[in-house]
Protein backbone atom coordinates (compact mmCIF):
# COMPACT_ATOMS: atom_id res chain seq x y z
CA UNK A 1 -49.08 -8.29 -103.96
CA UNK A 2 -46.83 -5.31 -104.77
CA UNK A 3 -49.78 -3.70 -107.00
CA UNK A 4 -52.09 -3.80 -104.28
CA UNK A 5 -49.32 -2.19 -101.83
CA UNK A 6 -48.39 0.56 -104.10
CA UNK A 7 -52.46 1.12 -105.20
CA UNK A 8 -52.91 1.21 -101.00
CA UNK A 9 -50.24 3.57 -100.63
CA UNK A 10 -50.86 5.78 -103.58
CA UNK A 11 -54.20 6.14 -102.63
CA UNK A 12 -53.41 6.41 -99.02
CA UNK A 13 -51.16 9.25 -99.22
CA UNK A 14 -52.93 11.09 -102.18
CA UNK A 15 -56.08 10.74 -100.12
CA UNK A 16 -54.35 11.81 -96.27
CA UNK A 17 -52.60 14.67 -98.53
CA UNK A 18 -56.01 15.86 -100.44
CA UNK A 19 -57.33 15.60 -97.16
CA UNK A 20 -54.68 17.62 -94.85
CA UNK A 21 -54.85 20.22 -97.33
């Protein structure tokens, strides 16, 4: 459970950043 929250929220806020940017 915990991996697939901190994969989700790595990705997440890698992704929202790469994509802001």
């Amino acid at each position: 459970m915990p991996r697939t929250i901190l994969v989700t929220g790595g990705a997440g806020f890698i992704g929202s950043h790469i994509c802001k940017a």
